[in-house]
Protein backbone atom coordinates (compact mmCIF):
# COMPACT_ATOMS: atom_id res chain seq x y z
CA UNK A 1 -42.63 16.51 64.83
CA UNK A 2 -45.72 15.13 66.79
CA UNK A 3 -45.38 13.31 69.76
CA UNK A 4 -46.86 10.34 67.91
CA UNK A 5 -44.08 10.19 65.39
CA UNK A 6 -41.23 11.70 68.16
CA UNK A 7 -42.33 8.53 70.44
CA UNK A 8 -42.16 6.18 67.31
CA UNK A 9 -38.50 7.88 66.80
CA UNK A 10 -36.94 7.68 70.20
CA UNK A 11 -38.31 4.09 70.25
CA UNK A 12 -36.47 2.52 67.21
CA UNK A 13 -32.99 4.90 68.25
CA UNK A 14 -33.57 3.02 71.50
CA UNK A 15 -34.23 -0.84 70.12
CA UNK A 16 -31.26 0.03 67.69
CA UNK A 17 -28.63 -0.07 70.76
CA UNK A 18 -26.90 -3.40 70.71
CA UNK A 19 -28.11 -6.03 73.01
CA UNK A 20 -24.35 -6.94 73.40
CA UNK A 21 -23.83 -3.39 75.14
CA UNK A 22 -25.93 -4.38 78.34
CA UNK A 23 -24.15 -8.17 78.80
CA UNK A 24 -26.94 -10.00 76.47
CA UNK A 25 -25.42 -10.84 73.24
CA UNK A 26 -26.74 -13.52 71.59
CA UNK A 27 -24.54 -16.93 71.09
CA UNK A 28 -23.33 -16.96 67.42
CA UNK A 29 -25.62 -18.91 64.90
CA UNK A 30 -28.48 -18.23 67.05
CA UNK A 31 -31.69 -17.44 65.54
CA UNK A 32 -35.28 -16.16 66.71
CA UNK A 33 -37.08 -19.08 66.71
CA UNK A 34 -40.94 -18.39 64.90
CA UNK A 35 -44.15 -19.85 65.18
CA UNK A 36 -46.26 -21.81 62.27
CA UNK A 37 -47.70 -18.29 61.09
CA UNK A 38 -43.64 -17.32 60.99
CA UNK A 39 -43.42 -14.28 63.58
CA UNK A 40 -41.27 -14.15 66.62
CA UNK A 41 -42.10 -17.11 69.14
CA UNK A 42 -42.59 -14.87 72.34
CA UNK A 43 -44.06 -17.80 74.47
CA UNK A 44 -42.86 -18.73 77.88
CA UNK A 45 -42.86 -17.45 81.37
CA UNK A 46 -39.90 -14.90 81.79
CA UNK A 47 -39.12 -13.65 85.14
CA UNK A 48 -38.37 -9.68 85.12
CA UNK A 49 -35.70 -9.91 88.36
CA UNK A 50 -33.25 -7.57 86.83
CA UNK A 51 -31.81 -5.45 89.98
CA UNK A 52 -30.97 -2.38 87.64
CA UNK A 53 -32.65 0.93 89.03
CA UNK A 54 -35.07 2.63 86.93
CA UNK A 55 -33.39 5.72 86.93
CA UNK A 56 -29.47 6.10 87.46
CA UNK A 57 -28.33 6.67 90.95
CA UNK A 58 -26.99 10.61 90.82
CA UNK A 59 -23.19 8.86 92.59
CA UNK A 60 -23.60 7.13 88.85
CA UNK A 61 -24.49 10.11 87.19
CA UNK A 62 -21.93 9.77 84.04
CA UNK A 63 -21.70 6.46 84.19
CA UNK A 64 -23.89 4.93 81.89
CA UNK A 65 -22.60 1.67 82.23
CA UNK A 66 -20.29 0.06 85.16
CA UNK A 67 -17.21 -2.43 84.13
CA UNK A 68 -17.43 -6.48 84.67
CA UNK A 69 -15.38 -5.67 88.08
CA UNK A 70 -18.01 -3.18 89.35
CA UNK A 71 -20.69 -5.70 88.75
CA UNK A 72 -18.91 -8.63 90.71
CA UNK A 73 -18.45 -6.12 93.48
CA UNK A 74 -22.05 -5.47 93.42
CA UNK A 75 -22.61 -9.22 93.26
CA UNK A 76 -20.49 -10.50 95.79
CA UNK A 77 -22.18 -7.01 98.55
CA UNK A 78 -25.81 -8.36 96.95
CA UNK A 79 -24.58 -12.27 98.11
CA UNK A 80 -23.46 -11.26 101.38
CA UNK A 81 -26.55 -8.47 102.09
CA UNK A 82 -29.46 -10.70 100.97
CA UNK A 83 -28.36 -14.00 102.56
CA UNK A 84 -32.03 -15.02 103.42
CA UNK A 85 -31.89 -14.06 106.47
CA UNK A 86 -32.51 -10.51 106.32
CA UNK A 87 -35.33 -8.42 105.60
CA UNK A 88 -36.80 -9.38 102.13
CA UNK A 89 -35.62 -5.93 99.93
CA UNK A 90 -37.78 -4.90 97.41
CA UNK A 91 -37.67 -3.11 94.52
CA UNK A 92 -34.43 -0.87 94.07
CA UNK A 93 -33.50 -1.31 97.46
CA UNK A 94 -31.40 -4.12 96.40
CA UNK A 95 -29.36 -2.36 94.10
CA UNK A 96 -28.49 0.71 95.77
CA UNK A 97 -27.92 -1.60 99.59
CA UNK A 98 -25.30 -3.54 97.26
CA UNK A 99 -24.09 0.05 95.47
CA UNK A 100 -23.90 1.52 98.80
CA UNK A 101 -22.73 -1.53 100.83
CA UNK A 102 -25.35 -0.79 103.26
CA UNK A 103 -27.98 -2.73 104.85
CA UNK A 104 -30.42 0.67 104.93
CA UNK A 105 -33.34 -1.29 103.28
CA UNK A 106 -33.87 -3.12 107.06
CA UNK A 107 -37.77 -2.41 107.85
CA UNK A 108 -36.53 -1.73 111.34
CA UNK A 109 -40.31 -3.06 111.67
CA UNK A 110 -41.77 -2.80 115.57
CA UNK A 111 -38.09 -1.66 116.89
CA UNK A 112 -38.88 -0.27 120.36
CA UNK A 113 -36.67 0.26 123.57
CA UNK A 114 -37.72 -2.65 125.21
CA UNK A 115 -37.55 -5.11 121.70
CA UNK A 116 -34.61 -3.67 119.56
CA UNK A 117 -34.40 -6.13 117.64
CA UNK A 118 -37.94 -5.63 116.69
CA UNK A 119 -40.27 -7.68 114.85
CA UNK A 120 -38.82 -7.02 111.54
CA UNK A 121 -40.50 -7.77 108.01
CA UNK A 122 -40.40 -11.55 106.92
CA UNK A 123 -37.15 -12.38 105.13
CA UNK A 124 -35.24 -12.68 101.89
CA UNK A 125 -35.32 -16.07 101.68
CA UNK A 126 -38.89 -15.49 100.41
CA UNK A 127 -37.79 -13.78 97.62
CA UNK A 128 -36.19 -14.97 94.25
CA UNK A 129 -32.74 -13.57 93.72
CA UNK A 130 -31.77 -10.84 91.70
CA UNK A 131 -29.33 -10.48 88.67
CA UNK A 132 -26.98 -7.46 87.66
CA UNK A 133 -25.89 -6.23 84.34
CA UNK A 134 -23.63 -3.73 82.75
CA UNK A 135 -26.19 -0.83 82.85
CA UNK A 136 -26.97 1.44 85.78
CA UNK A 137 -30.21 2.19 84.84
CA UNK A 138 -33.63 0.98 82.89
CA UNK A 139 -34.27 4.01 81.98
CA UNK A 140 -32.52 4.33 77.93
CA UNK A 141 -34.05 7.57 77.01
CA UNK A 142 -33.55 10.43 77.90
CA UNK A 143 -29.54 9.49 77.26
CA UNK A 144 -28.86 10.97 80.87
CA UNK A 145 -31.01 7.90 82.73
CA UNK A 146 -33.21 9.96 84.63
CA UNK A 147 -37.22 10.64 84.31
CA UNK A 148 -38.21 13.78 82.19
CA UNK A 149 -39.26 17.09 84.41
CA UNK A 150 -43.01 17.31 85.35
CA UNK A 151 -45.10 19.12 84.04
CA UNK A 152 -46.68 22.17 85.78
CA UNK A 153 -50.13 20.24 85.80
CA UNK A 154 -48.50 17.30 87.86
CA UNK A 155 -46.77 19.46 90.15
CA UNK A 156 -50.03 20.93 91.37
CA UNK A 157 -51.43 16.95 91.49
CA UNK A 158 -48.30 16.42 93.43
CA UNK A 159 -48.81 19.18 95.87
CA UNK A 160 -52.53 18.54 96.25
CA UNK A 161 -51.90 15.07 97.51
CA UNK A 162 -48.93 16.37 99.76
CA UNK A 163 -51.36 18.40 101.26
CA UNK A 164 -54.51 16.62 101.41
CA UNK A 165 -56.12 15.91 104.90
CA UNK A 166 -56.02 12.23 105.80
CA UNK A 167 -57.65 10.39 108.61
CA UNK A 168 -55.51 9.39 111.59
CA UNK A 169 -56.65 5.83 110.96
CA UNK A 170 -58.00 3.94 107.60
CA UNK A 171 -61.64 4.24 108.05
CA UNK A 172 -62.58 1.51 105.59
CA UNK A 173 -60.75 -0.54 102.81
CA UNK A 174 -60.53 2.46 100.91
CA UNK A 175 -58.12 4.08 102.62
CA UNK A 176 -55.75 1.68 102.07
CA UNK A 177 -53.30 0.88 100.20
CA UNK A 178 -53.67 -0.96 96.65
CA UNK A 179 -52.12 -4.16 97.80
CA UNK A 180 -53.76 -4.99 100.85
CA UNK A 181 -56.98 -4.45 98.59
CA UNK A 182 -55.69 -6.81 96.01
CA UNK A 183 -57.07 -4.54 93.64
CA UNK A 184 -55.28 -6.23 90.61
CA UNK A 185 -52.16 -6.27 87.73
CA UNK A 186 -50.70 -2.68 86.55
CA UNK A 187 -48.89 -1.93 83.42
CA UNK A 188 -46.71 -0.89 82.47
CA UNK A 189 -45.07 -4.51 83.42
CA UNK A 190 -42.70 -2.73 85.85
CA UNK A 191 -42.57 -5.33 89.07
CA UNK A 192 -39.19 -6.72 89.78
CA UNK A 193 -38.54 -9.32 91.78
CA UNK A 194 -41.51 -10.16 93.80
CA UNK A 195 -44.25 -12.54 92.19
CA UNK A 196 -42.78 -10.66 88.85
CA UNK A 197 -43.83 -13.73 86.13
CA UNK A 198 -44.62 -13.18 83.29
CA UNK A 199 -47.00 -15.69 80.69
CA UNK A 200 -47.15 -14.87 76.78
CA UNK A 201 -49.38 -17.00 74.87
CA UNK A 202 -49.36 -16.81 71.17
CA UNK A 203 -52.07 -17.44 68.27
CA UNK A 204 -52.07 -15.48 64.61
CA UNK A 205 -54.91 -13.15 65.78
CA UNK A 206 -54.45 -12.81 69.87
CA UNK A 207 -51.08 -12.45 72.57
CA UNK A 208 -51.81 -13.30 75.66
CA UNK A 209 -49.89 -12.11 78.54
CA UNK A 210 -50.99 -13.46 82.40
CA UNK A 211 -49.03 -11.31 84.70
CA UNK A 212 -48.45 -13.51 88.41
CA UNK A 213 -48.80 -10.27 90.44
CA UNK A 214 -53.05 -10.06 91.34
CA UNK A 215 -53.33 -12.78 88.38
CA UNK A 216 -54.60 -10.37 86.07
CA UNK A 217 -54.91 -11.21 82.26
CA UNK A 218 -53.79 -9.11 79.07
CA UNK A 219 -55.55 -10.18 75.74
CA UNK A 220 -53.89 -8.45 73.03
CA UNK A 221 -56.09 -8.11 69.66
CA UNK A 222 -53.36 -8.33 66.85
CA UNK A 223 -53.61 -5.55 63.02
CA UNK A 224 -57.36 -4.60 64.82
CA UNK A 225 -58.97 -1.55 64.50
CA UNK A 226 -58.19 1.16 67.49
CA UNK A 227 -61.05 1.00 69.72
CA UNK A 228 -64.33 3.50 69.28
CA UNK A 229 -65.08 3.36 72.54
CA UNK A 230 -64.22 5.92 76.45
CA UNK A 231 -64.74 2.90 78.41
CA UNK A 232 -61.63 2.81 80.42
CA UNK A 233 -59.85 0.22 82.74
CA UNK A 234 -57.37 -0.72 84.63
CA UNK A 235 -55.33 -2.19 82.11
CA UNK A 236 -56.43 -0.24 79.32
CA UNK A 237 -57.32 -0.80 75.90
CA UNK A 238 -54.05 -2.40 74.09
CA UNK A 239 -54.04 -3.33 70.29
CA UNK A 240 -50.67 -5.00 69.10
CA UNK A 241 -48.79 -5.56 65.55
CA UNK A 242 -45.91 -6.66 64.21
CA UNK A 243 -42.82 -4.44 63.64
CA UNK A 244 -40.61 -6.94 61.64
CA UNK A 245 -39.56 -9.36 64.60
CA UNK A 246 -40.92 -6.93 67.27
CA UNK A 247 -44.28 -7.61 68.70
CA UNK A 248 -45.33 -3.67 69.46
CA UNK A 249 -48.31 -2.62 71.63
CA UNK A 250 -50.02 0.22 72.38
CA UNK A 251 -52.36 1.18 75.04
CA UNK A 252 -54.72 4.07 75.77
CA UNK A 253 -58.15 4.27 78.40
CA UNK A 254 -56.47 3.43 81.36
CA UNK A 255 -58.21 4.52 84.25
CA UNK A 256 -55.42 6.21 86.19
CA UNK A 257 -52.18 5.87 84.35
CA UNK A 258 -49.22 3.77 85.69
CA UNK A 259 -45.98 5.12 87.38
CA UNK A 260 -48.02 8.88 88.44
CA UNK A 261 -49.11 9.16 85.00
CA UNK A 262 -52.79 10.41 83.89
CA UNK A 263 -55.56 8.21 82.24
CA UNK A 264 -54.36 10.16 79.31
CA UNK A 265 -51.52 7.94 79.10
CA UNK A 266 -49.92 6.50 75.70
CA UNK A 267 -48.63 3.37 76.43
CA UNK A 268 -45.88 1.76 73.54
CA UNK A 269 -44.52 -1.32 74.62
CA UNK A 270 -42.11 -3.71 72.65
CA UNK A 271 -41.49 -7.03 72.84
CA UNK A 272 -38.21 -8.97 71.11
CA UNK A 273 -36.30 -11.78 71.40
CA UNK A 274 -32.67 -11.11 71.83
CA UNK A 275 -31.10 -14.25 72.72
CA UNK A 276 -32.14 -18.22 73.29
CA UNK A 277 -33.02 -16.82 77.36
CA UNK A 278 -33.57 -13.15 76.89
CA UNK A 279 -36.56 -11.29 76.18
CA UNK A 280 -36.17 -7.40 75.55
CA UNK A 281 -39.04 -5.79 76.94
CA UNK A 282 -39.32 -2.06 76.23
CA UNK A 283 -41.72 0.48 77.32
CA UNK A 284 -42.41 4.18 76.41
CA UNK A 285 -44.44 6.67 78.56
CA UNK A 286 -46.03 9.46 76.82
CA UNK A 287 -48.26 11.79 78.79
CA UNK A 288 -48.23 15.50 78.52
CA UNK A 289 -50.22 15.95 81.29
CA UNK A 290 -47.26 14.52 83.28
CA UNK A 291 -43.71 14.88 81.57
CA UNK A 292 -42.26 17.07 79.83
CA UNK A 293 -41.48 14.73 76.92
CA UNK A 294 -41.73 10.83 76.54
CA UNK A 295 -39.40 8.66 78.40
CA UNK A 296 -38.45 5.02 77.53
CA UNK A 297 -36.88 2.01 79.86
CA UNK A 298 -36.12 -1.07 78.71
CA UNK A 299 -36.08 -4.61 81.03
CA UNK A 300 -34.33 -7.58 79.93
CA UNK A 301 -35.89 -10.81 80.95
CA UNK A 302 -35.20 -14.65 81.09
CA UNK A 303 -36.90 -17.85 81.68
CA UNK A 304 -38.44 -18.03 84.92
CA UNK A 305 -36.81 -20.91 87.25
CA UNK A 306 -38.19 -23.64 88.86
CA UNK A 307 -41.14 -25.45 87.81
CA UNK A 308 -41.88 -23.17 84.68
CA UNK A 309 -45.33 -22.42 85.75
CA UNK A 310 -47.27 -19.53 86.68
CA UNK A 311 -49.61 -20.33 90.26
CA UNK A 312 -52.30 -18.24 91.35
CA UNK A 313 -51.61 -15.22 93.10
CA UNK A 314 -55.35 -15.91 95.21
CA UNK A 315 -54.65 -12.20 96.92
CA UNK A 316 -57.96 -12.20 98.49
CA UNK A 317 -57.83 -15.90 100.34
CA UNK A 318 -56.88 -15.48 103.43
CA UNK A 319 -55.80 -12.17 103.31
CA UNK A 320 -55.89 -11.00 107.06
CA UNK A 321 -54.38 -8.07 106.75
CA UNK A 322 -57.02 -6.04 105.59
CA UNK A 323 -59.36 -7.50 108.02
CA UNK A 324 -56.48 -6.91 110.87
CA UNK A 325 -55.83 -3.47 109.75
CA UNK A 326 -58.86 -2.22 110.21
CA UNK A 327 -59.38 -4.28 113.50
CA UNK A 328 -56.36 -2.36 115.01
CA UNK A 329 -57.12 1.00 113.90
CA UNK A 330 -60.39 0.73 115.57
CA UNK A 331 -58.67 -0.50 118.80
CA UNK A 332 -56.21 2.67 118.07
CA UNK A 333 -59.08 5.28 118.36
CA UNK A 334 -60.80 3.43 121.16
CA UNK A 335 -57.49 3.98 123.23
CA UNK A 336 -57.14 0.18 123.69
CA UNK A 337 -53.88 -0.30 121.72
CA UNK A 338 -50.91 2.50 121.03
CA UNK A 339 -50.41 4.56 117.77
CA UNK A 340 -47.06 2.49 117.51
């Protein structure tokens, strides 16, 4: 079997797993609401603030799914962790501080003899809360919840950028990271929790997808033609179509990959509608310059709150902390400030 046809596989195995399993059964009588050209109405902003890790914690490692209790408890530690007051938590942090019971994901930001308390990170209360389910990881295939093994060829990439020399200080912009150089939206849509909005517009030729994070833009030709063309960007080349009531897209010519992949990346994402205020988005990696074998997640999202509208994310207005950066790494090698 190909890799083409393996991916296609894996993916409808995976889709075929009942919604109810996960916590996000649909209320009896419901049904997927269409659009005048009849397919799946996809439109609205849905928030991706799931607190499930991507891969399963290895304490969780046979438990593919925790009980209604267990995810209280993890509620009730996330309530009294993340009370606004505390460093914001990113990513995973806030389900493995809550698994844990553990406030580890404190910056501990400018903590010196003199200031212990430090200057810390800004807080929580800056960040929109997160929800748990039943599952203990996004990752649905392989069964096991973890990523694939690498590939020789990324090992060596690995260990080449272990052991590449680096400047003591950024000599320019380019030395730092991606998001002090607001250098724009990634896919696949992984972010979680932090400006993590997502926009899906809807005609009978185009979807549209504005991502919040860098403001970046996804139009999504619909039944056209795979592209003739090596241009490559940072969001790739995507075409979509319609898999019964699954909006599926694939992407190729990405310029670097997403999540330590190559530009050689396959891309399949799906889209469906599971429920009245759940969207089932699903992604598969395929890159055989990186893993082993395809891997899949899946990310259940819901309306986002509030106002119901996406703001721009204007990175680059008044963003001082490039400009600051810099300034203090030059003060660094001049002697004037210290490394810490």
């Amino acid at each position: 079997m190909s890799r083409r046809s393996f991916a296609a596989a894996v993916a409808a195995l995976v889709l075929a797993v009942p919604a109810a399993v996960a916590g996000q059964a649909a209320p009896e009588g419901w049904t997927v609401p269409r659009t005048a050209d009849g397919h799946p109405d996809l439109q609205g902003i849905w928030a991706s603030d799931s607190a499930t890790p991507l891969e399963r914690p290895a304490e969780l490692a046979d438990k593919a799914f925790l009980t209604d209790e267990e995810v209280a408890t993890l509620r009730s530690r996330a309530a009294a962790l993340f009370d606004g007051e505390t460093d914001a938590a990113f990513g995973e942090s806030v389900f493995r501080a809550a698994l844990a019971d553990r406030q580890d994901f404190q910056s501990g930001d400018g903590v010196t003899e003199e200031n212990p308390e430090g200057t810390g990170n800004y807080n929580q209360f800056w960040l929109i809360d997160r929800w748990f389910d039943n599952r203990t990881s996004l990752i649905v295939d392989p069964p096991n919840g973890r990523l694939p093994a690498l590939t020789a060829e990324a090992e060596a990439r690995r260990a080449a950028a272990r052991n590449r020399e680096r400047p003591p200080f950024p000599r320019g912009p380019e030395d730092l990271g991606a998001g002090l150089r607001c250098s724009g939206g990634r896919i696949p849509m992984t972010g979680r929790g932090y400006n993590s909005n997502y926009q899906i517009l809807q005609t009978a030729s185009h979807v549209v997808i504005q991502m919040e994070m860098m403001h970046d833009t996804r139009i999504i030709p619909l039944d056209a033609p795979a592209p003739a063309t090596a241009l490559r960007t940072d969001l790739g080349v995507s075409r979509g179509r319609w898999d019964g009531d699954t909006l599926v897209v694939e992407t190729t010519n990405t310029k670097r990959g997403g999540g330590g992949s190559t530009p050689n990346l396959r891309l399949l994402e799906r889209f469906t509608r599971v429920g009245p205020e759940t969207l089932a988005y699903e992604y598969t990696m395929d890159d055989p310059g990186t893993w082993t074998r395809p891997w899949t997640a899946r990310i259940y999202m819901r309306p986002a709150p509030g106002t119901g509208v996406i703001y721009e994310f204007a990175c680059h207005e008044g963003n001082y902390a490039l400009e600051h950066t810099l300034r203090g790494a030059r003060l660094q090698e001049a002697g004037k400030i210290g490394a810490q």
